[in-house]
Protein backbone atom coordinates (compact mmCIF):
# COMPACT_ATOMS: atom_id res chain seq x y z
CA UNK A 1 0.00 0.00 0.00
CA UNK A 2 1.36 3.84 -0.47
CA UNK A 3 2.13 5.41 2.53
CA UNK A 4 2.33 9.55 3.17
CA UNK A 5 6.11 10.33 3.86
CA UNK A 6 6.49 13.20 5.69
CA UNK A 7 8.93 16.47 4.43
CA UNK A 8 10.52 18.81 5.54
CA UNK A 9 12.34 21.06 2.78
CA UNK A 10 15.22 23.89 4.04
CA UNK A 11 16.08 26.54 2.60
CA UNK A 12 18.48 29.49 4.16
CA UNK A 13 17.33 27.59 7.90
CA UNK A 14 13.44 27.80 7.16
CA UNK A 15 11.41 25.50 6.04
CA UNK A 16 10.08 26.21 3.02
CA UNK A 17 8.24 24.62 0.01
CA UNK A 18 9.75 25.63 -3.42
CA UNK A 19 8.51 25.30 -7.03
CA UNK A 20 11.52 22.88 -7.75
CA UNK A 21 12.26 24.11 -11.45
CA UNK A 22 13.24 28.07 -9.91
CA UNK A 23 16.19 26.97 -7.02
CA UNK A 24 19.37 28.45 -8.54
CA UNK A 25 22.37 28.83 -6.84
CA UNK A 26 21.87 32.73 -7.10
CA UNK A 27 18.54 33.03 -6.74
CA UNK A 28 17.44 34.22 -9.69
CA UNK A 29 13.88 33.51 -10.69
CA UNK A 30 12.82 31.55 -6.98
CA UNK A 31 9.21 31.02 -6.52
CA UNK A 32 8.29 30.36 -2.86
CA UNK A 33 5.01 28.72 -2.48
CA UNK A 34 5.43 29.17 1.78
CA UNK A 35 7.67 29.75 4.59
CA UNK A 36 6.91 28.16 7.63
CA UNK A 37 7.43 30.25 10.73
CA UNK A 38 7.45 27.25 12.52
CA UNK A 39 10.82 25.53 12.87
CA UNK A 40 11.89 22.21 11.53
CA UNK A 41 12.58 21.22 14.92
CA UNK A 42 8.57 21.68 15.38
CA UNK A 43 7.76 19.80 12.42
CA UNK A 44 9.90 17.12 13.38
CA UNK A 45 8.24 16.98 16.71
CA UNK A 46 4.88 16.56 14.76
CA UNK A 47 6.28 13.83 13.19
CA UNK A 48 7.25 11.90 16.23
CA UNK A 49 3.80 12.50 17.60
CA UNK A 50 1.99 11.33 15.11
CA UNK A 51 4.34 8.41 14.39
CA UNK A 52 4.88 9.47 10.81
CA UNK A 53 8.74 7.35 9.92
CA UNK A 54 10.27 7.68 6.87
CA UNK A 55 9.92 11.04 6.28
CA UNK A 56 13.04 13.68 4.74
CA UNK A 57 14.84 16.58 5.65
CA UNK A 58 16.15 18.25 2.26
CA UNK A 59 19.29 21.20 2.76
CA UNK A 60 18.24 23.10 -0.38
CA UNK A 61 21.66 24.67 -0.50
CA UNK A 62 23.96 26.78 2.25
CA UNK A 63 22.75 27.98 5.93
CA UNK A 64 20.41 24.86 6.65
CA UNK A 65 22.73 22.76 9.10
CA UNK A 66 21.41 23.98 12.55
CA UNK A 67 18.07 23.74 11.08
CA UNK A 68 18.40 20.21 9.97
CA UNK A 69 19.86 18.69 13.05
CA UNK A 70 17.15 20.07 15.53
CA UNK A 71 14.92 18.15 13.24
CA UNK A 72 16.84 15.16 13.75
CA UNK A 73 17.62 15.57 17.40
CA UNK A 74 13.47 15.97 17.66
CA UNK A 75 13.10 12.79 15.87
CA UNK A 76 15.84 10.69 15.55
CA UNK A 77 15.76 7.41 13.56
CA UNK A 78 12.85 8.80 12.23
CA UNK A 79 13.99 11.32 9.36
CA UNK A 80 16.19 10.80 6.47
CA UNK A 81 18.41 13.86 5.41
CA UNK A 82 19.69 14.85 2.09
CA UNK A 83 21.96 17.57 1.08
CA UNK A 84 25.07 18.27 0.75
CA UNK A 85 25.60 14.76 1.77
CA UNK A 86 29.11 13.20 0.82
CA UNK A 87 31.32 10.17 2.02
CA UNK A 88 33.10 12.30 4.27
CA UNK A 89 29.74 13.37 6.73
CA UNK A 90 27.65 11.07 6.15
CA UNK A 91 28.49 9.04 8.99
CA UNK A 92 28.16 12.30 10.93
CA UNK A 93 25.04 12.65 9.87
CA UNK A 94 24.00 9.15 10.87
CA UNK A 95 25.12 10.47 14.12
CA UNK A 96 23.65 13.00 14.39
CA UNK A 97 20.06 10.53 14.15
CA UNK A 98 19.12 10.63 10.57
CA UNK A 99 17.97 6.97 9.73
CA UNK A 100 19.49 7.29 6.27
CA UNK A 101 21.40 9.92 4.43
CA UNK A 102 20.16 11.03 0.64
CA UNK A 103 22.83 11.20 -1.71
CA UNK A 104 22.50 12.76 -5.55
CA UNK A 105 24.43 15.35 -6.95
CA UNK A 106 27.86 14.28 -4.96
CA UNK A 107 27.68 10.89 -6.85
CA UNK A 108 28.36 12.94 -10.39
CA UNK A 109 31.12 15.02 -11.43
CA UNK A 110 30.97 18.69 -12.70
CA UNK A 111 29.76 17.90 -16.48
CA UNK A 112 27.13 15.32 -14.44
CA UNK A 113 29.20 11.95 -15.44
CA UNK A 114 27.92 9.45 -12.83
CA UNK A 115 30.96 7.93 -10.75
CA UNK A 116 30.32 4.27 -9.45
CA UNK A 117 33.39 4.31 -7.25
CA UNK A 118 32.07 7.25 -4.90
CA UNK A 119 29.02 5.52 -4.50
CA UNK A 120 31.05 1.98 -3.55
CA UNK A 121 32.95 4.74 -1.21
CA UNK A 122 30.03 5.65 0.18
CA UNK A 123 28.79 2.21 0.92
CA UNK A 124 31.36 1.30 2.52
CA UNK A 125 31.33 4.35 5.12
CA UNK A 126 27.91 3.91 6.27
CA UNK A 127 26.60 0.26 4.53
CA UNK A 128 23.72 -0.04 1.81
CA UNK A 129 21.15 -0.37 4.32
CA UNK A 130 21.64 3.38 5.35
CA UNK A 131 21.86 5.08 1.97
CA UNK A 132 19.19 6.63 -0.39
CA UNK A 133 19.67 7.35 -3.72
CA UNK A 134 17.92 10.56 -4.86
CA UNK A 135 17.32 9.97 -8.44
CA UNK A 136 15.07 12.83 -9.22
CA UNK A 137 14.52 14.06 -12.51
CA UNK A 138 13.54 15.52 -15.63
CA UNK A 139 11.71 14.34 -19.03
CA UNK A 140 14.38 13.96 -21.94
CA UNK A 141 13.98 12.61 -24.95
CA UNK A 142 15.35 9.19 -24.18
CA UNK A 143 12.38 9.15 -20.97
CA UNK A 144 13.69 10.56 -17.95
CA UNK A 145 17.15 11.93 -16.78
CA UNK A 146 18.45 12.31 -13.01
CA UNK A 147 18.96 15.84 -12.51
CA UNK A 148 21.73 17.50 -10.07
CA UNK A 149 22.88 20.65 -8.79
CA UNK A 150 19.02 21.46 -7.46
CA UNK A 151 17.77 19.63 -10.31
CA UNK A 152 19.71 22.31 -12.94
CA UNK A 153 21.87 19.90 -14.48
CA UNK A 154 21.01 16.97 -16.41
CA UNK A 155 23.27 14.06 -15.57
CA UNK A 156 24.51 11.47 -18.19
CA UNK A 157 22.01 8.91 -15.79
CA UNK A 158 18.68 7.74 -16.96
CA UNK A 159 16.34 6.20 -14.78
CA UNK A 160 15.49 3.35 -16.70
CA UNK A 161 14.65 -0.41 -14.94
CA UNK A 162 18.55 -1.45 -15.91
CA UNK A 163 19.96 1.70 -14.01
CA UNK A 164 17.26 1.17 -10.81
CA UNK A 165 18.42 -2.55 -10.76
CA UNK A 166 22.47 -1.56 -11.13
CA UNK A 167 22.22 0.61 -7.99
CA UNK A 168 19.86 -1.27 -6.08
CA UNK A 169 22.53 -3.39 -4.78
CA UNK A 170 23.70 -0.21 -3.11
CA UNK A 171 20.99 1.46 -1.77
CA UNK A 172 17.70 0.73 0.58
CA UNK A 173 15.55 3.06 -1.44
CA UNK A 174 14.92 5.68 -3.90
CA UNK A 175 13.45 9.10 -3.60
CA UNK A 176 12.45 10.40 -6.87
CA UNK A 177 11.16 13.96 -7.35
CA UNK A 178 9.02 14.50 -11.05
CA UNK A 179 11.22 17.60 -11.26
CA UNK A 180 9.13 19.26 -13.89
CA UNK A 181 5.79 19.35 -11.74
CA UNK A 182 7.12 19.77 -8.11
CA UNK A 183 6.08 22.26 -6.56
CA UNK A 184 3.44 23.37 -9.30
CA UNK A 185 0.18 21.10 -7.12
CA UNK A 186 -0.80 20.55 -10.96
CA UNK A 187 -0.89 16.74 -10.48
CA UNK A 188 1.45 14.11 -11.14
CA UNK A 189 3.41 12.63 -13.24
CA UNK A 190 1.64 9.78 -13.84
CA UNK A 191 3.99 8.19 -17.30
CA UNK A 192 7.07 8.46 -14.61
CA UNK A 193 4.91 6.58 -11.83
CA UNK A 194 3.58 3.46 -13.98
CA UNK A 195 7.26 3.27 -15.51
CA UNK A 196 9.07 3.14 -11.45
CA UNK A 197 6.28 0.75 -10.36
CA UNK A 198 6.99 -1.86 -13.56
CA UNK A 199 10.43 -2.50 -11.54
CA UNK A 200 9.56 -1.73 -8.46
CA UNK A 201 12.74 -3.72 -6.42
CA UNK A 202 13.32 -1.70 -3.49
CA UNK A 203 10.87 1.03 -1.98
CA UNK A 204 10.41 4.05 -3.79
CA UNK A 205 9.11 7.82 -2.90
CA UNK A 206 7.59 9.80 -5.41
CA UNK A 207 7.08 13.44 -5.06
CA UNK A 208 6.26 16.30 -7.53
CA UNK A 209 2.77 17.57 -8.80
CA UNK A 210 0.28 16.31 -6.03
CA UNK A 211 -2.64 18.93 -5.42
CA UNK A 212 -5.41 16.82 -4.33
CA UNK A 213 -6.17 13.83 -2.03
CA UNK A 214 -7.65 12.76 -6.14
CA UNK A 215 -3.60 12.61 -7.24
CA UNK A 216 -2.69 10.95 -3.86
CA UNK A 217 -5.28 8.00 -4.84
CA UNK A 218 -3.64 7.86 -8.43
CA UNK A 219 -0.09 7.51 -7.32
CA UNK A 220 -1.02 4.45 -5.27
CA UNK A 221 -3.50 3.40 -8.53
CA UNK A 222 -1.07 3.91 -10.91
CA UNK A 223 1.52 2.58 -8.66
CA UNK A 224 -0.24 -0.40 -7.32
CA UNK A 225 1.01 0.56 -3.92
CA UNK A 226 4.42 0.18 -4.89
CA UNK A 227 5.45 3.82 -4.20
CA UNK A 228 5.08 5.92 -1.06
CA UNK A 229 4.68 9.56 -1.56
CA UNK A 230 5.06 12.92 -0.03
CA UNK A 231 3.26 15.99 -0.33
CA UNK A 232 4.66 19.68 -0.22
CA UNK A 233 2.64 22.69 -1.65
CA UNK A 234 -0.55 21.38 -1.28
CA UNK A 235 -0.74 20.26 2.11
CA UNK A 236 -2.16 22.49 4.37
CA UNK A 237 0.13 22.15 6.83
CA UNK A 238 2.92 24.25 4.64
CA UNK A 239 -0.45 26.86 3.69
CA UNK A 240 -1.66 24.58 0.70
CA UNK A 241 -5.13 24.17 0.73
CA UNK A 242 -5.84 20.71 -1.47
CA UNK A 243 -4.35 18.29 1.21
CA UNK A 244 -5.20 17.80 4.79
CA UNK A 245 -2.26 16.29 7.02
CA UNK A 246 -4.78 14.77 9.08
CA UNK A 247 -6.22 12.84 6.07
CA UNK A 248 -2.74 11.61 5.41
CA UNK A 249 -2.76 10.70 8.43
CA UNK A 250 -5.53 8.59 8.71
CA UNK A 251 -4.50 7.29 5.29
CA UNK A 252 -1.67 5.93 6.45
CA UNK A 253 -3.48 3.76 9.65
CA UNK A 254 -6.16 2.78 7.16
């Protein structure tokens, strides 16, 4: 069955939900769909309360490290953190009581060339069990493309059913934003769902697009329960008004 994933998304220390497409590194161009004046320790403390595991805390670029490990300190085993997330602090993360750490754009090098060998680094740092791969990304011609550097840069990575079964062995999940729709609450992307849940190894996350509890229903349709999935803009618990937390909630103990 899909289960609701908790989020929490940082950006300069606040949380924040962000049409994906607009982060640049200099801010050109951002569209802010809300900041929380709540901090992520409090939504992290939500979390516990309701029991909500699984969840992630995103760094969307510089100033989000005190932020991010109040949330974990507030829920620890129970949030996975991505961001800036390399061999060389991962472990510190871990730590610090993230359950996993994300990885992405530090697997690729500048022209977005995917390295193996960091990734076979990384493993064995921290173990498969505690890594998840962030393959989110963007339509391209050939299907879909991981993208990197806050989804700017298209890698030379496709997310095809060969390239989810090659890193499989190395990972305990995926979390895969639609790129292209995140952010927008215009629905999902349903192509990119049916395509993740025809594999379907190891478990998945989607997020991008969802604007209703009516796209929530056709992730775990189109999924066949295969895929969790979180919710950003539209929930009403970061000022959206098509979601209500407490139906995800419920959701979930149904």
């Amino acid at each position: 069955m899909t289960k609701f994933r908790p989020c929490i998304d940082l950006h300069q220390g606040k949380v924040k939900q962000i049409v994906g497409g607009t982060l640049r590194d200099d801010g050109v161009g951002l569209r802010e769909n809300f900041v929380s004046e709540r901090s992520a320790r409090e939504f992290a403390e939500l979390y516990r309360e309701d029991t909500l595991v699984g969840g992630h805390v995103i760094q969307l670029g510089g100033g989000n490290r005190a932020a991010a490990r109040e949330a974990l300190a507030a829920w620890p085993g129970g949030l996975q953190v991505g961001g800036g997330i390399q061999q060389e602090n991962a472990s510190e993360w871990l730590e610090a009581g993230a359950s996993h750490v994300i990885v992405t754009s530090w697997l690729f090098d500048e022209q977005g060339h995917f390295d193996e060998g960091k990734l076979e680094a990384l493993v064995q740092e921290v173990g498969k069990d505690r890594i998840v791969l962030d393959l989110s990304c963007r339509r391209s011609e050939s299907g879909w493309t991981v993208a990197m550097n806050r989804w700017q840069t298209l890698t030379d990575l496709e997310v095809t059913s060969d390239v989810l079964e090659m890193l499989a062995s190395s990972c305990a999940e995926y979390l895969i934003h639609a790129a292209d729709v995140e952010g927008l609450c215009g629905g999902v992307d349903v192509d990119l769902i049916q395509h993740l849940a025809q594999w379907g190894g190891i478990p998945m996350t989607y997020a991008g697009g969802v604007g209703s509890m009516e796209d929530v229903t056709t992730v775990e349709k189109a999924s066949e329960g295969k895929l969790d999935l979180t919710v950003g803009s539209a929930l009403d618990l970061f000022g959206g008004s098509g979601v209500s937390y407490a139906t995800l909630k419920d959701w979930n103990r149904i």
